[in-house]
C-alpha atoms as a PDB file:
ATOM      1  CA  UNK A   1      -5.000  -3.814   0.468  1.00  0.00           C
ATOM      2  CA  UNK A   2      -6.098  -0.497  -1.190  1.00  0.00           C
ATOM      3  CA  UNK A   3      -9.934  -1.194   0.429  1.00  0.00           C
ATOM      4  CA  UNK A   4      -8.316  -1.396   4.077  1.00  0.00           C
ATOM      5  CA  UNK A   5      -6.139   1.902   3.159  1.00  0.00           C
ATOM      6  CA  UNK A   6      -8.621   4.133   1.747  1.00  0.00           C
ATOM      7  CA  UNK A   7     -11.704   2.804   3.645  1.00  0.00           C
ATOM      8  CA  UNK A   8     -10.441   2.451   7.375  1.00  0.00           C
ATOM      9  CA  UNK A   9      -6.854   3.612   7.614  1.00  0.00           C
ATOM     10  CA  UNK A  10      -6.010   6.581   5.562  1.00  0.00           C
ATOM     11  CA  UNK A  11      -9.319   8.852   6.711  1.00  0.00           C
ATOM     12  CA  UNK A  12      -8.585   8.000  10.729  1.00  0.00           C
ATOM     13  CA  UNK A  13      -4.725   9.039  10.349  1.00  0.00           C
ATOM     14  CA  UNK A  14      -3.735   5.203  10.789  1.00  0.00           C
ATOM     15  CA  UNK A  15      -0.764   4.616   9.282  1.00  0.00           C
ATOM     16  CA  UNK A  16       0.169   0.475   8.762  1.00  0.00           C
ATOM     17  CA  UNK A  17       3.539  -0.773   8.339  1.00  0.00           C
ATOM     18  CA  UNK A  18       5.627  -0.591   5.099  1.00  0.00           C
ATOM     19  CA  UNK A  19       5.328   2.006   2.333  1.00  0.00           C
ATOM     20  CA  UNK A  20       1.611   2.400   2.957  1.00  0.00           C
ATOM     21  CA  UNK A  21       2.560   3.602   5.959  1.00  0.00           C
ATOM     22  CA  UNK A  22       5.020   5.854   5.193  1.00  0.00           C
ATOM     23  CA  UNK A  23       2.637   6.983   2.099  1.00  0.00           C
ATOM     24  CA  UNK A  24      -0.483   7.774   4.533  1.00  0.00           C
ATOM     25  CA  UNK A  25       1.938   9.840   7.224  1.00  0.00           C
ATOM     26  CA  UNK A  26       3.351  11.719   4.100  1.00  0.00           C
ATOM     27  CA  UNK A  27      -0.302  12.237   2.935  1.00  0.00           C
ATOM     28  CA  UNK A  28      -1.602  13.891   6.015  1.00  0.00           C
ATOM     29  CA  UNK A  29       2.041  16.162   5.688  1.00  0.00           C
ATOM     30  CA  UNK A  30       2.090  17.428   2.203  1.00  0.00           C
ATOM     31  CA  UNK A  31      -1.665  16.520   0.806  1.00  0.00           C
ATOM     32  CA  UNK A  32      -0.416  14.825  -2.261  1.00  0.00           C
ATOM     33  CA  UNK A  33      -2.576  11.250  -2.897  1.00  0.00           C
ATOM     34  CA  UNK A  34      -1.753   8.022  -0.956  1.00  0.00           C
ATOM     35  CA  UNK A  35      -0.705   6.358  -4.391  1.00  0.00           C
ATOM     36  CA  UNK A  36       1.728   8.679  -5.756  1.00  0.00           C
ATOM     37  CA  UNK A  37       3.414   8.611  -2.449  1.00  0.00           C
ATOM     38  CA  UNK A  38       3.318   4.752  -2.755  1.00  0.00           C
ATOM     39  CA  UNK A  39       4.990   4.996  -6.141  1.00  0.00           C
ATOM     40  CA  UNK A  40       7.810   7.385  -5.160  1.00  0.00           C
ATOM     41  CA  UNK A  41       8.436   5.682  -2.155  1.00  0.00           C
ATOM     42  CA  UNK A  42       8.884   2.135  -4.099  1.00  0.00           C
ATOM     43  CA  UNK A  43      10.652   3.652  -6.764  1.00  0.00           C
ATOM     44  CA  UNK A  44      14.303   3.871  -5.110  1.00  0.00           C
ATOM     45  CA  UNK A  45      14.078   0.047  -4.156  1.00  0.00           C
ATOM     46  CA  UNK A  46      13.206  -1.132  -7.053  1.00  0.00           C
ATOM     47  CA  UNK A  47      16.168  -0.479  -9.351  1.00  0.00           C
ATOM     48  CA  UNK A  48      18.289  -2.722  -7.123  1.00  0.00           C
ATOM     49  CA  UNK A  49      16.138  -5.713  -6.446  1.00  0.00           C
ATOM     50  CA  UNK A  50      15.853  -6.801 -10.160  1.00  0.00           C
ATOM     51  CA  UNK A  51      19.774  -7.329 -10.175  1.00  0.00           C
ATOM     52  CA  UNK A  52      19.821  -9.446  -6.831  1.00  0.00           C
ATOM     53  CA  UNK A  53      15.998 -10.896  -6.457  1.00  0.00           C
ATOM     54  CA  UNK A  54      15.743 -11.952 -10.143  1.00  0.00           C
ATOM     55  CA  UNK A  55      13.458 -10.641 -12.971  1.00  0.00           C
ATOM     56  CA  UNK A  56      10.251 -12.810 -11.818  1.00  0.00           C
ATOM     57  CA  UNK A  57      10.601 -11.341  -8.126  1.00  0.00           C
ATOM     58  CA  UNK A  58      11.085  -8.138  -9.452  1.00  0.00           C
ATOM     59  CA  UNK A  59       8.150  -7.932 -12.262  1.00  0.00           C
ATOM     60  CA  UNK A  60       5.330  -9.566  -9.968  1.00  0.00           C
ATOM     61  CA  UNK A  61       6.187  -6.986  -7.120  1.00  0.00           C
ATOM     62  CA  UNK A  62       6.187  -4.124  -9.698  1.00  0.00           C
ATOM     63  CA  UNK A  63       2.841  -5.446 -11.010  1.00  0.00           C
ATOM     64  CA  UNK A  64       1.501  -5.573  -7.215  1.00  0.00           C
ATOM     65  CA  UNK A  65       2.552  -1.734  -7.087  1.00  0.00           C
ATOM     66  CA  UNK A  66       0.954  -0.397  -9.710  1.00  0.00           C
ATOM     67  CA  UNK A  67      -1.845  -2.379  -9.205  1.00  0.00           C
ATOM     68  CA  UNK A  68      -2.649  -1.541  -5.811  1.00  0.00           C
ATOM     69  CA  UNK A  69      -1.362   2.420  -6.759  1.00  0.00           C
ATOM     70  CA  UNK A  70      -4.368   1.963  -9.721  1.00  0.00           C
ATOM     71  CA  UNK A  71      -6.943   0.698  -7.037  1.00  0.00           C
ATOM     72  CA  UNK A  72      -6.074   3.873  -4.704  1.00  0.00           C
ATOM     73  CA  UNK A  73      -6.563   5.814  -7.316  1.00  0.00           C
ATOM     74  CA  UNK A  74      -9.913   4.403  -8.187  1.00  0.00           C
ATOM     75  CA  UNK A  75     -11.013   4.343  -4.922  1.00  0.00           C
ATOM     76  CA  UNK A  76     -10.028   8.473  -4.543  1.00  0.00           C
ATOM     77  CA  UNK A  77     -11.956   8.516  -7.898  1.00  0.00           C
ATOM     78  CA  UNK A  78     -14.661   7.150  -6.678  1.00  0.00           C
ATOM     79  CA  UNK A  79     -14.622   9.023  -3.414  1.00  0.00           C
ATOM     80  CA  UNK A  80     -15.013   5.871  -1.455  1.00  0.00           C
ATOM     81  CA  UNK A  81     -16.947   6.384   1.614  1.00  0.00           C
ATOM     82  CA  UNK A  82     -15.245   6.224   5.326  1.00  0.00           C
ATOM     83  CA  UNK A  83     -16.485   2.982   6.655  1.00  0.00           C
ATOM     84  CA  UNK A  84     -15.622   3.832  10.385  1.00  0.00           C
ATOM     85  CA  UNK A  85     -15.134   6.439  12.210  1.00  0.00           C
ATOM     86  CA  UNK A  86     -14.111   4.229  15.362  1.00  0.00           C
ATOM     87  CA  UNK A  87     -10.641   4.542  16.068  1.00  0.00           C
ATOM     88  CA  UNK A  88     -10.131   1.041  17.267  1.00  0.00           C
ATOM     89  CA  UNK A  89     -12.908  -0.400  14.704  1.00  0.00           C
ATOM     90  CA  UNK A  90     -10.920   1.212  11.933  1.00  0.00           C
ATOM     91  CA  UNK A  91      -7.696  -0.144  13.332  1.00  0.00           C
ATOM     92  CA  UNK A  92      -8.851  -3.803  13.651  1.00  0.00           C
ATOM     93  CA  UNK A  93     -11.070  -3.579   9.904  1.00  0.00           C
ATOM     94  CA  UNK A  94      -8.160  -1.803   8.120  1.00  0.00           C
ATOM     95  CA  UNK A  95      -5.665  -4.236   9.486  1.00  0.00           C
ATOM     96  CA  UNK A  96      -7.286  -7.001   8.390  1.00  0.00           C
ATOM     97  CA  UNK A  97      -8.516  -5.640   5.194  1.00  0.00           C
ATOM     98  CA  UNK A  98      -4.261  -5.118   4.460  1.00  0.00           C
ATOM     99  CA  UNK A  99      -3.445  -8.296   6.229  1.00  0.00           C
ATOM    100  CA  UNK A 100      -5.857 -10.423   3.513  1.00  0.00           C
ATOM    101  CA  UNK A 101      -4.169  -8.250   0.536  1.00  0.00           C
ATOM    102  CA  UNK A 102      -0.419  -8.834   1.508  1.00  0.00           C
ATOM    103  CA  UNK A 103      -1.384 -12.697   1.774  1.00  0.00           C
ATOM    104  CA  UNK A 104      -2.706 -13.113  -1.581  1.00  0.00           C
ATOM    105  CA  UNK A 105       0.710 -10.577  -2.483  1.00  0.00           C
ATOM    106  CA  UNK A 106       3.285 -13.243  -0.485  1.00  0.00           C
ATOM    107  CA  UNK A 107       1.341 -16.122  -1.837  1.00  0.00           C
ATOM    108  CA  UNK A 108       1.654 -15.186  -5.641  1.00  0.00           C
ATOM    109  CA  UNK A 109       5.662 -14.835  -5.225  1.00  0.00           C
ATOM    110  CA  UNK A 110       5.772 -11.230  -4.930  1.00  0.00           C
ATOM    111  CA  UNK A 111       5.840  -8.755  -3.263  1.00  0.00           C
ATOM    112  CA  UNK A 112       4.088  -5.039  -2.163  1.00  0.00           C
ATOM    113  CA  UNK A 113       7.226  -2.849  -2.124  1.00  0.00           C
ATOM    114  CA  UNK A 114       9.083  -1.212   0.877  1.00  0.00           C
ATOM    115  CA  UNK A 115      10.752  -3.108   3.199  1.00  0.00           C
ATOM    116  CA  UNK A 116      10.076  -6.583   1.984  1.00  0.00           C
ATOM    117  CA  UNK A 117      12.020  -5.502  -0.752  1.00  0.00           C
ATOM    118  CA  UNK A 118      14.607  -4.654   1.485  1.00  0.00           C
ATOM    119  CA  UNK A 119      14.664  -8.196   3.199  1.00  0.00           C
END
């Protein structure tokens, strides 16, 4: 999910769905890194889900949040190269880069923050 952010979606001004969304719009505002914003964003939800999802719901999503915060990090680190600069290519390669990563999220039980959270 980070890959598809920081490769194809983040550097065109695509913003997805969810808190990555809301994290690359916020980005291109105020400059501050996709991951923090990720992490502040989730932060609010979090505190009530453990009380009404359960402790297991609640721990794997936190672990898929810092996890994918840690791999947009490393890939700012890293200063991973912009793979497209085609809107439509990026659209299409970054959605199903993020589509992949929130299967293998849904599959494991969790979940990656925001609005599934929410629901």
């Amino acid at each position: 999910m980070a890959f598809g952010i920081k490769a194809f979606l983040a550097p065109n001004e695509i913003a997805t769905g969810g808190t990555a969304g809301l994290a690359i719009v916020f980005h291109s505002l105020t400059n501050l890194s996709i991951g923090s914003l990720m992490v502040l964003i989730n932060l609010p939800l979090i505190a009530p889900s453990i009380k009404t999802l359960g402790k297991t719901f609640a721990f794997r999503t936190i672990t898929c949040i810092i996890s994918l915060t840690l791999f947009t990090f490393l890939f700012e680190y890293f200063k991973l190269p912009v793979l497209s600069q085609e809107l439509l290519l990026s659209t299409l390669y970054g959605g199903i880069s993020v589509g992949i990563g929130l299967g293998f999220i849904f599959k494991g039980g969790a979940s990656a923050g925001g609005g599934t959270i929410l629901a």
